[in-house]
Protein backbone atom coordinates (compact mmCIF):
# COMPACT_ATOMS: atom_id res chain seq x y z
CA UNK A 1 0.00 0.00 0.00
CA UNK A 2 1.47 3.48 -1.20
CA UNK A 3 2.05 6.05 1.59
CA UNK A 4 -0.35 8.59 2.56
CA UNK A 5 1.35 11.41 1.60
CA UNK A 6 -0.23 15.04 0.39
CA UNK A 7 1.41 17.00 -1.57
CA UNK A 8 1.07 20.79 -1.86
CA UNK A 9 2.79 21.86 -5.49
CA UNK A 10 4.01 19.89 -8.49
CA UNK A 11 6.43 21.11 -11.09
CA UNK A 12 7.63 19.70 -14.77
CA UNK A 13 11.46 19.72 -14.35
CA UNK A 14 14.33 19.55 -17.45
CA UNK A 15 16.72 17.24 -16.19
CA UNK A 16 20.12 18.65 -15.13
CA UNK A 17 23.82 16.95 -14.64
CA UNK A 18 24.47 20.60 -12.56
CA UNK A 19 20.97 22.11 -10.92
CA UNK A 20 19.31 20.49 -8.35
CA UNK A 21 15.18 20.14 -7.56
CA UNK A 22 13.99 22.69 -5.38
CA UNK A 23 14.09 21.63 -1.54
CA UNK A 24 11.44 19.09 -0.65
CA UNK A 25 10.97 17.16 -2.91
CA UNK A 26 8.59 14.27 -1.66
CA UNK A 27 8.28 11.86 -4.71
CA UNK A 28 8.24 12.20 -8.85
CA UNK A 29 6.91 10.45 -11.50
CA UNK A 30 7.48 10.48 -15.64
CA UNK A 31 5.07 10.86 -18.53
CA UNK A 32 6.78 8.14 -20.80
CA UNK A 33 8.57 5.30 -19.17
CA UNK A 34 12.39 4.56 -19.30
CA UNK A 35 15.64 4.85 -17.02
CA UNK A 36 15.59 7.77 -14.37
CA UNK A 37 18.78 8.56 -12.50
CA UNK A 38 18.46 10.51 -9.17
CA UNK A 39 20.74 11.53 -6.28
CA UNK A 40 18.52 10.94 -3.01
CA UNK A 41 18.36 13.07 -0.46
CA UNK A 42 20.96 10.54 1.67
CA UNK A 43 23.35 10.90 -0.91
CA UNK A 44 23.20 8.02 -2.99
CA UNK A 45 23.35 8.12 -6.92
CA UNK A 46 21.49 5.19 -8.47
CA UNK A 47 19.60 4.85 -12.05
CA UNK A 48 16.07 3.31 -11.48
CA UNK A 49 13.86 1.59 -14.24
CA UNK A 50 10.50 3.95 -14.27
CA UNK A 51 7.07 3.26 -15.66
CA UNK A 52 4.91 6.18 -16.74
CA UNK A 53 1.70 7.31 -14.75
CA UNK A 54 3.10 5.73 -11.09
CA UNK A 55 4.28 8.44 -8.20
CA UNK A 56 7.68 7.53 -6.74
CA UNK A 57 7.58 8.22 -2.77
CA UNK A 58 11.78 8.97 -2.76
CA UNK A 59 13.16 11.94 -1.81
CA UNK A 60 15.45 13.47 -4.53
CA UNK A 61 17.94 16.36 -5.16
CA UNK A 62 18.40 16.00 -8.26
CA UNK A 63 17.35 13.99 -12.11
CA UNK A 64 20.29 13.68 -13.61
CA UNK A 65 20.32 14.10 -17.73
CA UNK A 66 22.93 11.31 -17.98
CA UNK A 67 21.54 8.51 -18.09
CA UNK A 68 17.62 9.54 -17.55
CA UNK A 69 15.95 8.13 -20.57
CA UNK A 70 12.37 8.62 -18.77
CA UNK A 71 10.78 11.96 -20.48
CA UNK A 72 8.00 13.73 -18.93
CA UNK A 73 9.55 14.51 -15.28
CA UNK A 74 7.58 16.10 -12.60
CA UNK A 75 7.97 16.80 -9.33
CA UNK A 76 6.03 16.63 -5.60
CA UNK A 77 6.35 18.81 -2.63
């Protein structure tokens, strides 16, 4: 069961290997499905397989454009 979480803005991002998300970023999801590589908010840098229309409950800093195949990005907080 997905978390209960409400969230209070959303945002369409452009990927970036040098800007990160705004702070507080709860979750994201993508419009068409493919690879997504994030830097959590712990630290770690990991590529994750995405499908489109699903909300990912991770907090992120950043989407990375290396490596992010996904398209569609956006952003909860």
């Amino acid at each position: 069961m997905a978390p209960l979480v409400i969230f209070r803005d959303a945002r369409l991002i452009t990927k970036s290997d040098t800007v990160d998300l705004p702070a507080g970023v709860l979750g994201f999801s993508v419009g068409v499905a493919g690879n997504i590589r994030v830097t959590t908010i712990a630290g770690t840098d990991i590529v994750i397989p995405v499908i489109a229309g699903v909300v990912y409950y991770l907090q992120i800093t950043r989407i990375w454009s290396t490596n992010t195949t996904a398209t569609g990005l956006v952003v909860y907080w």
